[in-house]
Protein backbone atom coordinates (compact mmCIF):
# COMPACT_ATOMS: atom_id res chain seq x y z
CA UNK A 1 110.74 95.89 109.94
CA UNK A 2 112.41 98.80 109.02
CA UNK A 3 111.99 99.98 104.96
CA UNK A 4 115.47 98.71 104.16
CA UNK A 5 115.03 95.40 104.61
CA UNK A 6 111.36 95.73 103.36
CA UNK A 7 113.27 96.79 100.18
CA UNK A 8 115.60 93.84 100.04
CA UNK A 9 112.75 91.48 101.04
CA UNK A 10 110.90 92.88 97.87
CA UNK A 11 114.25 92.73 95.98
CA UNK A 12 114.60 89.03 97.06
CA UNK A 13 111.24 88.07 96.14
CA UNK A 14 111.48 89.66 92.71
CA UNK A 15 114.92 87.59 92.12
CA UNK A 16 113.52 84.05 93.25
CA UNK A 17 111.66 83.48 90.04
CA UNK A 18 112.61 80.44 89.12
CA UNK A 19 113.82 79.44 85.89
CA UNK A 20 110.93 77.60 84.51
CA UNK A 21 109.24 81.16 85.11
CA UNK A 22 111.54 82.89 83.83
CA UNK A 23 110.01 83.69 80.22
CA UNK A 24 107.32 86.15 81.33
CA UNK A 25 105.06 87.49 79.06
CA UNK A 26 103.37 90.70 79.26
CA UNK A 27 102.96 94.61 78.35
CA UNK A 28 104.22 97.95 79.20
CA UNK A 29 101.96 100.48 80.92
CA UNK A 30 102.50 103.90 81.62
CA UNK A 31 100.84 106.16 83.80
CA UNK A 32 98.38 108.20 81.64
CA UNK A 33 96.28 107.95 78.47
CA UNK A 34 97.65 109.81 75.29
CA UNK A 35 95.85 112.56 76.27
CA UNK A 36 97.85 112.72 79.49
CA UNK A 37 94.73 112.23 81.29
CA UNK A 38 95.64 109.87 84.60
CA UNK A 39 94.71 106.11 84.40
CA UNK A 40 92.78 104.77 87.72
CA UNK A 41 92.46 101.23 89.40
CA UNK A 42 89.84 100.17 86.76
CA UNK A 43 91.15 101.58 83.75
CA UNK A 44 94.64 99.38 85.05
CA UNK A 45 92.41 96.34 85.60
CA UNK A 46 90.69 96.59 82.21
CA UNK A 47 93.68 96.90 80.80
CA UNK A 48 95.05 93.70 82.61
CA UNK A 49 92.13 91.64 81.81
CA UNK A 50 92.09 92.90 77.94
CA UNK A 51 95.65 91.77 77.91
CA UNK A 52 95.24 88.75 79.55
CA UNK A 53 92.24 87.69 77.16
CA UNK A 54 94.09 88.35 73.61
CA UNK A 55 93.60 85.22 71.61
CA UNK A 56 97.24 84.08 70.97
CA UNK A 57 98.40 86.40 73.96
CA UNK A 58 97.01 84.11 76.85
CA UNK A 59 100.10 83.47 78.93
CA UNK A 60 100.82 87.61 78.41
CA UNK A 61 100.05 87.99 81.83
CA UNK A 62 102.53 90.56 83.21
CA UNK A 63 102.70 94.15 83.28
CA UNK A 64 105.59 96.44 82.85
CA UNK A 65 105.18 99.71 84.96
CA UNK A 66 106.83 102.55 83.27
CA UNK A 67 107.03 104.82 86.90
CA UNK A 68 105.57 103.69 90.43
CA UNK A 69 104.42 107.10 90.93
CA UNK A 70 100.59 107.70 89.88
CA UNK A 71 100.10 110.32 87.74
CA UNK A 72 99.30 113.58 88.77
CA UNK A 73 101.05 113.09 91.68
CA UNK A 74 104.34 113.78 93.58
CA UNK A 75 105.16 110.12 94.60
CA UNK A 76 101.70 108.31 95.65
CA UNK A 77 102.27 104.47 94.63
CA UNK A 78 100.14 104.23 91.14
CA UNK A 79 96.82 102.58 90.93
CA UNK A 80 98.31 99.99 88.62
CA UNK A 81 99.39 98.02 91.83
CA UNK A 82 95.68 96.94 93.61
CA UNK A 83 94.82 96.65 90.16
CA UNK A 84 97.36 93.75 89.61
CA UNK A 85 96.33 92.59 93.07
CA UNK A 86 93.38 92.47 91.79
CA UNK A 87 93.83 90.68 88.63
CA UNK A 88 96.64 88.52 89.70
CA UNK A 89 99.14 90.29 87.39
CA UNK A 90 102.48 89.76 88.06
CA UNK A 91 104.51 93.13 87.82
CA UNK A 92 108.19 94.33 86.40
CA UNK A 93 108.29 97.88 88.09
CA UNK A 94 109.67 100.59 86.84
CA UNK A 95 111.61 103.60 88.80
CA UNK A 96 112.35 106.42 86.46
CA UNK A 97 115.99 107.68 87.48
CA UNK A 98 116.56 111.17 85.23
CA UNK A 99 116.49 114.40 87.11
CA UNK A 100 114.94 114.37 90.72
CA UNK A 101 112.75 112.04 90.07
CA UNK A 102 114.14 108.69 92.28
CA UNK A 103 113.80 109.85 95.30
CA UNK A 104 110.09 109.81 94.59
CA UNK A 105 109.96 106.39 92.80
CA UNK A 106 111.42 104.82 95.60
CA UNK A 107 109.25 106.79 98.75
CA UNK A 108 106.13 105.27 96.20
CA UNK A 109 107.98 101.65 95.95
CA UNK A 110 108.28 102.34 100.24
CA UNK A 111 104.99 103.11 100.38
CA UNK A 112 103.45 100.07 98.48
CA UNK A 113 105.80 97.82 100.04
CA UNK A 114 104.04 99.13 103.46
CA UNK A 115 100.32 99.73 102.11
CA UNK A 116 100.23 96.40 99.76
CA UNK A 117 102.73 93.86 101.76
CA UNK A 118 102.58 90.71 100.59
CA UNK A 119 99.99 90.75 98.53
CA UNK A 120 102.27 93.52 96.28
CA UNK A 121 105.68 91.80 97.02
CA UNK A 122 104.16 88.36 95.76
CA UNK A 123 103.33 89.64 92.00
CA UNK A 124 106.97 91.78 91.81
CA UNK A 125 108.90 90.04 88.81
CA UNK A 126 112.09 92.76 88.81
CA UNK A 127 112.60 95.76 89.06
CA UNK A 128 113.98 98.15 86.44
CA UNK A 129 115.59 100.88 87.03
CA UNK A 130 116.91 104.03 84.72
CA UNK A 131 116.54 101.67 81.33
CA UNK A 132 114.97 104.54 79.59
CA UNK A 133 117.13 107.07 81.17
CA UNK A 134 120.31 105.31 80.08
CA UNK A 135 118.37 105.42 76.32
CA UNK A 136 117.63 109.33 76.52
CA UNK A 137 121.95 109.49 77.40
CA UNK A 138 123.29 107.11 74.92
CA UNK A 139 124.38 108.78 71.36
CA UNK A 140 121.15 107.53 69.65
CA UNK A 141 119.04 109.14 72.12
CA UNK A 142 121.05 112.28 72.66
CA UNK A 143 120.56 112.53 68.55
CA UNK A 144 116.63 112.15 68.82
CA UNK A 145 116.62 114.34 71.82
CA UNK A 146 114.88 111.54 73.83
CA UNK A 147 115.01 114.55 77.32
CA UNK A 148 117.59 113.97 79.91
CA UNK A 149 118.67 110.99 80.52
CA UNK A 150 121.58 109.47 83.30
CA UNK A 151 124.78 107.76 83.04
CA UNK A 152 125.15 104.47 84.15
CA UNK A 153 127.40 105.62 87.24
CA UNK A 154 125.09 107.97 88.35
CA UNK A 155 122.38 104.94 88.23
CA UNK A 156 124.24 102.96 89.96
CA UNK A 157 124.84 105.33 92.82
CA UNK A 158 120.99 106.41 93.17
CA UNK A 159 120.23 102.66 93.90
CA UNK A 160 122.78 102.05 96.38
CA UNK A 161 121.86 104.87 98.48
């Protein structure tokens, strides 16, 4: 099956949540610590299972992937995703849009889609692209100086190619 319809396959599965699932509960993980050193597969599914086990936080059982790239890398698919395999945790990616950087979000997404299959596809809740990107270009973020961010056009475009 050629990538693009792997792609929309993903895309479809990530849009036929239905609506009694569609309050999903969960946290945002980047790709590092604070110290910038790189998270692997078990710090991930520590993290997962921490989250998942917070008394009053039971049903938090998503994760929302700031990048699909692992860190330290050029555009490897980040250890977050056999760690949600792994754990069950269903996933909102993130694909960071600012800069040069799509082009290697989405080779990573085309490379889990291809490594993980099914397994991967199954736990994909949406897919988010350039939200923090539109931030780091909106007045309020251009007055914090968030870093360079995209307009929405320009979003748009990156996605349909």
């Amino acid at each position: 099956m050629p990538i693009n319809m792997q792609l929309i396959n993903a895309l479809a599965v990530a849009m036929s949540i239905s609506p009694a699932a569609a309050a999903i509960k969960g946290f945002n993980y980047g790709s590092t610590f604070n110290d910038n050193s790189v998270k692997v597969q078990s710090d991930f599914e520590s993290e997962f299972k921490t989250a998942a086990g917070l008394v009053g936080a039971e049903d938090f059982t998503s994760s929302r992937l700031y990048t699909m790239i692992q860190g330290g890398t050029t555009n490897t698919p980040i250890s977050a995703i056999p760690a949600a395999i792994a754990t069950n945790t269903t996933l909102l990616l993130g694909l960071w849009a600012s800069g040069d950087t799509f082009d290697n979000e989405v080779a990573a997404l085309k490379t889990a889609i291809s490594q993980y299959g099914s397994e991967f596809a199954s736990l994909v809740v949406g897919i988010s692209v350039g939200s923090e990107d539109l931030y780091r270009n909106s007045p309020t973020g251009i007055a914090a100086k968030a870093g360079i961010g995209k307009n929405p056009e320009d979003i748009v475009n990156d996605i349909k190619t």
